[in-house]
Protein backbone atom coordinates (compact mmCIF):
# COMPACT_ATOMS: atom_id res chain seq x y z
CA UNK A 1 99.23 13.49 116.16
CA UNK A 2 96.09 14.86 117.45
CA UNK A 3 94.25 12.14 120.44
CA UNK A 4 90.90 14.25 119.47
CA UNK A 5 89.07 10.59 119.21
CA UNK A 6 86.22 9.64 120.92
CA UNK A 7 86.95 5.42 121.53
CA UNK A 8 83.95 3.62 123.70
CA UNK A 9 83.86 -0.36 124.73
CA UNK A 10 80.25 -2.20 125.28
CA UNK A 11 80.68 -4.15 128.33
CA UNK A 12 79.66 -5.07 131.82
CA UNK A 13 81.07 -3.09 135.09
CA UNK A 14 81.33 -5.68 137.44
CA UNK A 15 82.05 -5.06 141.26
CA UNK A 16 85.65 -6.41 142.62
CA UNK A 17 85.90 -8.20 145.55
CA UNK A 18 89.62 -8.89 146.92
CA UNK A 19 90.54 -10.51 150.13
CA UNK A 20 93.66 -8.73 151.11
CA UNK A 21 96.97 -10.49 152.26
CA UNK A 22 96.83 -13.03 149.35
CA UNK A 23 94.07 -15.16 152.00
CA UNK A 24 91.77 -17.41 150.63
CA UNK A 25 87.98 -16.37 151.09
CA UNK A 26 87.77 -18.75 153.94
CA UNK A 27 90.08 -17.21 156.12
CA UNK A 28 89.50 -13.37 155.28
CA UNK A 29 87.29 -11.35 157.65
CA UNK A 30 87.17 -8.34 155.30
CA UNK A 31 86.98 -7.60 151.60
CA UNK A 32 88.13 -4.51 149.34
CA UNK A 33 86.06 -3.53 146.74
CA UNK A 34 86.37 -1.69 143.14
CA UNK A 35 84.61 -1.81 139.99
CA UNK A 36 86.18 -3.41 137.02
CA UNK A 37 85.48 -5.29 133.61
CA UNK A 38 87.00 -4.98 130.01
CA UNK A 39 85.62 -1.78 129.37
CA UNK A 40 86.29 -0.14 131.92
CA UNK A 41 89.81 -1.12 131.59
CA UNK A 42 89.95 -0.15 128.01
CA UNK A 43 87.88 3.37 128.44
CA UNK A 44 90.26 4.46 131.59
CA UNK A 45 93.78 3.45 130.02
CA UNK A 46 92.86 5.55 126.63
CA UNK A 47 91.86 8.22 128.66
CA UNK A 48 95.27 7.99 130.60
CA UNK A 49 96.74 8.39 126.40
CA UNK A 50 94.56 11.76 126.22
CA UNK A 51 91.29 10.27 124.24
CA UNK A 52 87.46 10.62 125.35
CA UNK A 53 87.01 7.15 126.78
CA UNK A 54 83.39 6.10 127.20
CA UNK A 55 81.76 3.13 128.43
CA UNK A 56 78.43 1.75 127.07
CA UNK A 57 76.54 -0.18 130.05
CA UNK A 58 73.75 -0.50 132.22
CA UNK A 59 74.51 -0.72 136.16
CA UNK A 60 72.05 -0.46 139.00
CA UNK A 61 69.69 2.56 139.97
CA UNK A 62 70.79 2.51 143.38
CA UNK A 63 73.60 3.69 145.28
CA UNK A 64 75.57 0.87 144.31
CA UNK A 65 75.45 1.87 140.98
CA UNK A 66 76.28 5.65 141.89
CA UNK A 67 79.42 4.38 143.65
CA UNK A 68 80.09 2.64 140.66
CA UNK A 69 79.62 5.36 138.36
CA UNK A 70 81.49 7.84 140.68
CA UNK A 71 84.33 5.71 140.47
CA UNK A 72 84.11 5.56 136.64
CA UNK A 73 84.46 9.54 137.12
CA UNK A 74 87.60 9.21 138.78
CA UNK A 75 88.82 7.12 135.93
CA UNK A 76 88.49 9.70 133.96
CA UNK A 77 86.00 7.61 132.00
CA UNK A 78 82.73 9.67 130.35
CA UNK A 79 79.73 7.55 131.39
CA UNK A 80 77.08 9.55 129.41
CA UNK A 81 76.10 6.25 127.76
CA UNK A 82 75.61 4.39 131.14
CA UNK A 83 72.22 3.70 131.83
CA UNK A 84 70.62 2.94 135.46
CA UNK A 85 67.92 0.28 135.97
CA UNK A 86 67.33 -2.73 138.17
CA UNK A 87 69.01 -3.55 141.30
CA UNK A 88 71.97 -6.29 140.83
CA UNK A 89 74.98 -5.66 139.92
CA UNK A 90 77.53 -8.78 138.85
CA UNK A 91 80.67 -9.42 141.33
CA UNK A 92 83.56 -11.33 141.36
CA UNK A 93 85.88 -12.38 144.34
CA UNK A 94 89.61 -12.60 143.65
CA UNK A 95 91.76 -14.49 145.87
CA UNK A 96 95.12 -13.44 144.85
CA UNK A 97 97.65 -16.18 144.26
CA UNK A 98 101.20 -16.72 145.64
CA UNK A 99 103.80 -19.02 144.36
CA UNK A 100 103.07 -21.92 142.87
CA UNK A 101 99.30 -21.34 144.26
CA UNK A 102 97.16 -19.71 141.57
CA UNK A 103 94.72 -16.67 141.58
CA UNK A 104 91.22 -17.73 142.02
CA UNK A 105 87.88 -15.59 140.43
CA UNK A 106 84.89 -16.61 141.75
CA UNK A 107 81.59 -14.90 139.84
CA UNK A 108 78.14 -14.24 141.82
CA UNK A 109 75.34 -12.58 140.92
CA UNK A 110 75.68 -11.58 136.99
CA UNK A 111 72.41 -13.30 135.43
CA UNK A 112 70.54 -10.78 137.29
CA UNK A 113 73.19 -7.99 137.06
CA UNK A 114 71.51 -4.84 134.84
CA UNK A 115 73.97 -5.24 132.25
CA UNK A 116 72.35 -8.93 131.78
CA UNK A 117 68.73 -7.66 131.88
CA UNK A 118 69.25 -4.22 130.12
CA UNK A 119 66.59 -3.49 126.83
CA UNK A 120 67.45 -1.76 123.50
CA UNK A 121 65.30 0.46 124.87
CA UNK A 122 68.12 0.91 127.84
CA UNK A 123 70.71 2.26 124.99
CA UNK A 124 69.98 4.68 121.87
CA UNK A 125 72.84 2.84 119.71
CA UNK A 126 72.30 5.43 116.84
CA UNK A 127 73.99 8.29 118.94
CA UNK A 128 76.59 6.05 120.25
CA UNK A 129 77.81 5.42 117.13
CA UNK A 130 77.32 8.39 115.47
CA UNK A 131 79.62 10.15 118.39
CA UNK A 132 82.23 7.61 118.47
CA UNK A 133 85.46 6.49 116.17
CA UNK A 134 85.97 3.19 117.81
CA UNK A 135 83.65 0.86 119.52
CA UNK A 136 85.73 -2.00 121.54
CA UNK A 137 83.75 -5.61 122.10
CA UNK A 138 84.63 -8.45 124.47
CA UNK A 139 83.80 -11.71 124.22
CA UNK A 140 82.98 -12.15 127.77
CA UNK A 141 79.87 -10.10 126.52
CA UNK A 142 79.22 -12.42 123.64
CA UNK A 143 79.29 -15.28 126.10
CA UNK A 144 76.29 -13.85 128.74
CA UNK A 145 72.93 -14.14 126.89
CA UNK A 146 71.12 -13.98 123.99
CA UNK A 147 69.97 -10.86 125.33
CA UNK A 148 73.38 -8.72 125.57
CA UNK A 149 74.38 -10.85 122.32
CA UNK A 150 71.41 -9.35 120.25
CA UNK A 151 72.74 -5.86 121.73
CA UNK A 152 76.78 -6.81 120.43
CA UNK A 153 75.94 -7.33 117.19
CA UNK A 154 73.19 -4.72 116.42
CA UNK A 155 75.74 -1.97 117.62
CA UNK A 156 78.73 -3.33 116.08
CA UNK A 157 76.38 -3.28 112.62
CA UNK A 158 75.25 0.20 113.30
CA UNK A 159 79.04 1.20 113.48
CA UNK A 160 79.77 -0.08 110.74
CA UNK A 161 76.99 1.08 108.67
CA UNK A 162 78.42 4.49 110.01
CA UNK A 163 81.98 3.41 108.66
CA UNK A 164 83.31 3.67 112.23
CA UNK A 165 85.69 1.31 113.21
CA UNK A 166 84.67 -2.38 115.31
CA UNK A 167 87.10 -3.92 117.50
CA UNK A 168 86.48 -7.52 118.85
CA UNK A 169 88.76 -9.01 121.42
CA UNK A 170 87.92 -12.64 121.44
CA UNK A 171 88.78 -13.26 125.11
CA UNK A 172 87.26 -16.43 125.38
CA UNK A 173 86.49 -17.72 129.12
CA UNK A 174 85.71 -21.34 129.21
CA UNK A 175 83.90 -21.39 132.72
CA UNK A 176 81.49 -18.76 130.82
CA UNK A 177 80.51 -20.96 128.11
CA UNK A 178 80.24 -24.16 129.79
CA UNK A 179 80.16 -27.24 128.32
CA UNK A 180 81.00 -27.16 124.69
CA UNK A 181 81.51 -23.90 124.91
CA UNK A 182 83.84 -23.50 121.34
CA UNK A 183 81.37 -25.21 120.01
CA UNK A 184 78.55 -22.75 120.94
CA UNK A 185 81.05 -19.24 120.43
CA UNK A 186 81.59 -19.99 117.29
CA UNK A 187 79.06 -18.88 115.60
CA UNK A 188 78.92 -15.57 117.37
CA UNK A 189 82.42 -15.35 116.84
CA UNK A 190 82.46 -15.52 112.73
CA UNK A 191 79.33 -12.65 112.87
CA UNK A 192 81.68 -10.53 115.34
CA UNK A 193 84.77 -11.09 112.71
CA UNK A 194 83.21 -10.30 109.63
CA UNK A 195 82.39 -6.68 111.59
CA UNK A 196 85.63 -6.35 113.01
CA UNK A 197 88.70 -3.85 111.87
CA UNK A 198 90.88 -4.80 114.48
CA UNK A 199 90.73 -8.17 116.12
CA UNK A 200 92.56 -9.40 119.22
CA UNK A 201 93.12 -13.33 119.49
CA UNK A 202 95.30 -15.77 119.52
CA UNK A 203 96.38 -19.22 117.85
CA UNK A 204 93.65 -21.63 120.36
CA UNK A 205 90.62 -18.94 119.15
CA UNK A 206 91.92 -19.76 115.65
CA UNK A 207 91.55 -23.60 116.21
CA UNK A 208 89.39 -24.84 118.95
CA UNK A 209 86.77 -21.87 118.44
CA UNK A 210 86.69 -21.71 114.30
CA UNK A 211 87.90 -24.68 113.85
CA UNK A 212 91.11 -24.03 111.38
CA UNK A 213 93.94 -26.30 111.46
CA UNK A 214 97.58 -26.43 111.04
CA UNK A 215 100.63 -28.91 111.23
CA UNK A 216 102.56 -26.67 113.28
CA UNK A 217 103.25 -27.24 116.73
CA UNK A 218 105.07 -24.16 117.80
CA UNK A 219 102.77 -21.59 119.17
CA UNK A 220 104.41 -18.95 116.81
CA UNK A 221 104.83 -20.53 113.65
CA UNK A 222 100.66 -21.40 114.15
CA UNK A 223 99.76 -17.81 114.62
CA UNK A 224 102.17 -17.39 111.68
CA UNK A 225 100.06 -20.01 109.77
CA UNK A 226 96.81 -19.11 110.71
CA UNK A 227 96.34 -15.23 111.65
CA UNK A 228 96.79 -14.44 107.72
CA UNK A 229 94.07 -16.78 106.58
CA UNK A 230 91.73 -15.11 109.34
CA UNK A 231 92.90 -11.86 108.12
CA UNK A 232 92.20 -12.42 104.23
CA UNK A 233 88.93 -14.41 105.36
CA UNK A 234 87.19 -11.84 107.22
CA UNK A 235 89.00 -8.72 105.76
CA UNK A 236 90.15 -8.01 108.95
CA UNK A 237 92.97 -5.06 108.52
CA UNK A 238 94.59 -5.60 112.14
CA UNK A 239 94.94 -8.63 114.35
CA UNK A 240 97.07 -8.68 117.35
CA UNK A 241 97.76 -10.36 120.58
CA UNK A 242 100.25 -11.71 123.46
CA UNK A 243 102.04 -15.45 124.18
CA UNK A 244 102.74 -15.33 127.87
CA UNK A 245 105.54 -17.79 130.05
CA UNK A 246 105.03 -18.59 133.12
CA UNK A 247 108.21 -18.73 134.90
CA UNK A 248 109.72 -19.29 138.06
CA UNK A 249 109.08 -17.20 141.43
CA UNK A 250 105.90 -15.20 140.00
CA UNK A 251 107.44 -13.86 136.71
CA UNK A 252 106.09 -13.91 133.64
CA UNK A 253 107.24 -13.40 130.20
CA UNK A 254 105.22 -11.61 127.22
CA UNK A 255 105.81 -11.29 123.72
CA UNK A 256 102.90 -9.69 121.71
CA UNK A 257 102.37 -10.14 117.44
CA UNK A 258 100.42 -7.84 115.41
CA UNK A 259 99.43 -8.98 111.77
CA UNK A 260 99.47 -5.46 109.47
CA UNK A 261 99.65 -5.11 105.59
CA UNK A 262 100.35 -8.36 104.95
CA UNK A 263 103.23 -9.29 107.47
CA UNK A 264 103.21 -10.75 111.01
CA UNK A 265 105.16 -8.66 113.46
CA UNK A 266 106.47 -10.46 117.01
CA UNK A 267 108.13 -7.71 119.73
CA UNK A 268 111.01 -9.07 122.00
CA UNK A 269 109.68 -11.07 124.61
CA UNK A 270 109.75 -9.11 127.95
CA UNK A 271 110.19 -10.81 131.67
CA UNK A 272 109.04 -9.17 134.65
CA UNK A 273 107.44 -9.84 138.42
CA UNK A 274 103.83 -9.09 138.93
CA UNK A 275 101.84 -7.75 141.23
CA UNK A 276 98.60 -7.75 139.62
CA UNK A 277 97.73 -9.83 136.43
CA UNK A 278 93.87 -8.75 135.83
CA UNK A 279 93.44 -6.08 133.35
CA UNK A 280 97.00 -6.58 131.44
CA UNK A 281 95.83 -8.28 128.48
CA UNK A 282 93.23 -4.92 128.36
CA UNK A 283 96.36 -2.80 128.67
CA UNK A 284 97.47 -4.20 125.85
CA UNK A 285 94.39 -3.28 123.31
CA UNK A 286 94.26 -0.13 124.46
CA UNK A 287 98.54 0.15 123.41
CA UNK A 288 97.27 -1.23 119.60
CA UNK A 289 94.48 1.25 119.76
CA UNK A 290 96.78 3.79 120.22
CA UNK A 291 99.01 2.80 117.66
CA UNK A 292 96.38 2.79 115.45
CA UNK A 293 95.42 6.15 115.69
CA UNK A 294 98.65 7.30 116.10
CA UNK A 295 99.45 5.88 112.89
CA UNK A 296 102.47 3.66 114.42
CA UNK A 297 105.09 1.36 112.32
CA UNK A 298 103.76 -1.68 113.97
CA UNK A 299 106.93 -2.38 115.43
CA UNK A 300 106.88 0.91 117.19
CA UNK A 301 102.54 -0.41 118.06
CA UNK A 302 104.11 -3.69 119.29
CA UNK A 303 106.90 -1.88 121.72
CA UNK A 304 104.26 0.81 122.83
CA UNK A 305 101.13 -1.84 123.79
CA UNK A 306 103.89 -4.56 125.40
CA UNK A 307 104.99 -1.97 127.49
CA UNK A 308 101.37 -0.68 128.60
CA UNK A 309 100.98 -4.29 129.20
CA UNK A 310 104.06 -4.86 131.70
CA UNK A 311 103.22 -1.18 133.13
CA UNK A 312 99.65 -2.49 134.15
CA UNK A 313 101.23 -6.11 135.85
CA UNK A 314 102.68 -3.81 138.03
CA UNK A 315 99.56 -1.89 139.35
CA UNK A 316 97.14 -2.88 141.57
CA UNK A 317 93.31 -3.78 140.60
CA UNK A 318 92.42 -3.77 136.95
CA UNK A 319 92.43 -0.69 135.49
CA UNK A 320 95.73 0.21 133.59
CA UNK A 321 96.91 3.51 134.78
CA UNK A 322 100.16 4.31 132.91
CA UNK A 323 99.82 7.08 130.93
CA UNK A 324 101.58 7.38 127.83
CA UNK A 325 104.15 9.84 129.12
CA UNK A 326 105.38 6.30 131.63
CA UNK A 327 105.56 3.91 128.67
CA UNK A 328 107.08 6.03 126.54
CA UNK A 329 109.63 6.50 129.54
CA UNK A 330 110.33 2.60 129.90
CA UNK A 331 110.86 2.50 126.88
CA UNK A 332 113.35 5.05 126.21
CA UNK A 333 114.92 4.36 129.84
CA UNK A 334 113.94 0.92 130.94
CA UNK A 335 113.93 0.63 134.64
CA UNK A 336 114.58 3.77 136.68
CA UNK A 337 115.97 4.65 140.09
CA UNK A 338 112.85 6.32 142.53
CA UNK A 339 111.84 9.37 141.06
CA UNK A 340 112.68 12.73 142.68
């Protein structure tokens, strides 16, 4: 099927800062640095299917926002829609965890970041959703300001008022809320869900952010309880998402679900080592985009965005880089010898 879509995501561009060696900040004497953020990882790993992959943003109009936008280029990512003003851009430091110690992000400098401060007036949201057939949503946006809220919702309207299709990943971060925080999501949540086509959450955005309940205990048979409600509550036509195990020695296990006409799906759950655990959930959306445009069974959605998933634990940084051409090979082959 033709990949002749034109799929954007609304979201921050954040700069990544990594001390090397899996150190701890207070021992490093250097840092790399990258830019990252939802959106970004969404935008690049369609454009690694063969779509036009946009991201809608605001960075700085200085050179750290050229660097950023030149390496957007080399993403492949079209950043017509990214506006510069201000000076700040947001950062986080990773300190990458080993063994039983965990990874560590530490956020600086995002309430003064142009994404935070950026005007309507920054983004003409009528062409942006007149030249797009998907608009992806994070709820790390939702959870910034009332400022970058207002912008969320006015463009996911305009989309739909264009019949284009809304995507809202829930993503809920509890050190970006604060105190309460399910509490104050949830309203922004239920606006979000009644725009949404295609949703991405999971059983805990169900019941500690809108509040449902159910009498099962087992993490699958409560997304089997309550994903249908949300589905026939808010119309939603696709909602999907992972359970991930933490095992032993730095694997992890992954099954993902997708909820489709009526039925809940669950692929095979997949074990694996990782290198790199920021960005996989993003790999994962962008493999139920795909199947969604390339008009998938959803078992066939489930195998292809798992995959993309486990692909992206694999790589360093953020971004997902598979294209589809490697998941369609691990799938087919599984694990392969060097390739020559």
């Amino acid at each position: 099927m033709t990949m002749n879509k034109t799929i954007a995501a609304f979201g921050e561009v954040m700069m990544r800062l990594e001390v090397p060696n899996y150190e701890l900040l207070s021992q490093a004497n250097q840092l790399h640095y990258s830019f990252s953020g939802t959106g970004v990882n969404i935008a690049s790993s369609l454009a690694k299917f063969g779509y036009r992959g946009l991201v809608v943003t605001s960075l700085p109009d200085n050179s750290l926002g050229d660097a950023a936008i030149a390496f957007l280029n080399k993403l492949a990512i079209d950043t017509r829609y990214v506006s510069q003003h201000g000076n700040y851009i947001g950062k986080y430091f990773l300190e990458q965890g080993f063994g039983p110690r965990a990874s560590k992000v530490t956020y600086s400098n995002r309430i003064e970041s142009s994404f935070h401060t950026a005007s309507a007036d920054h983004y003409n949201f009528e062409e942006i959703a007149q030249n797009c057939d998907l608009l992806h949503f994070c709820g790390i946006s939702l959870a910034m300001n009332d400022n970058v809220r207002q912008h969320v919702k006015e463009l996911a309207s305009i989309m739909k008022q264009q019949g284009k299709m809304v995507l809202f990943d829930c993503n809920f971060r509890p050190n970006l809320w604060g105190k309460d925080g399910n509490k104050k999501a949830k309203k922004h949540y239920v606006e979000m869900l009644k725009l949404a086509d295609i949703t991405i959450m999971n059983e805990k955005d169900a019941m500690l952010t809108l509040g449902l309940t159910t009498k099962e205990t087992d993490r699958r048979k409560q997304l089997e309880d309550l994903i249908p409600k949300i589905a026939k509550h808010y119309q939603i036509s696709v909602i999907a998402g992972t359970n991930r195990e933490i095992l032993a020695n730095n694997q992890h296990a992954i099954e993902g679900y997708i909820y489709k006409n009526g039925r809940m799906y669950f692929s095979d759950s997949r074990a694996f080592p990782v290198l790199d655990r920021i960005g996989a959930g993003d790999a994962y959306t962008a493999g139920i985009i795909h199947g969604e445009f390339q008009a998938y069974p959803p078992e066939k959605a489930l195998s292809f965005a798992i995959t993309s998933s486990v692909l992206a634990h694999t790589t360093k940084g953020d971004t997902p880089l598979a294209t589809e051409k490697d998941i369609l090979r691990l799938i087919e082959q599984g694990s392969t010898d060097i390739e020559r």
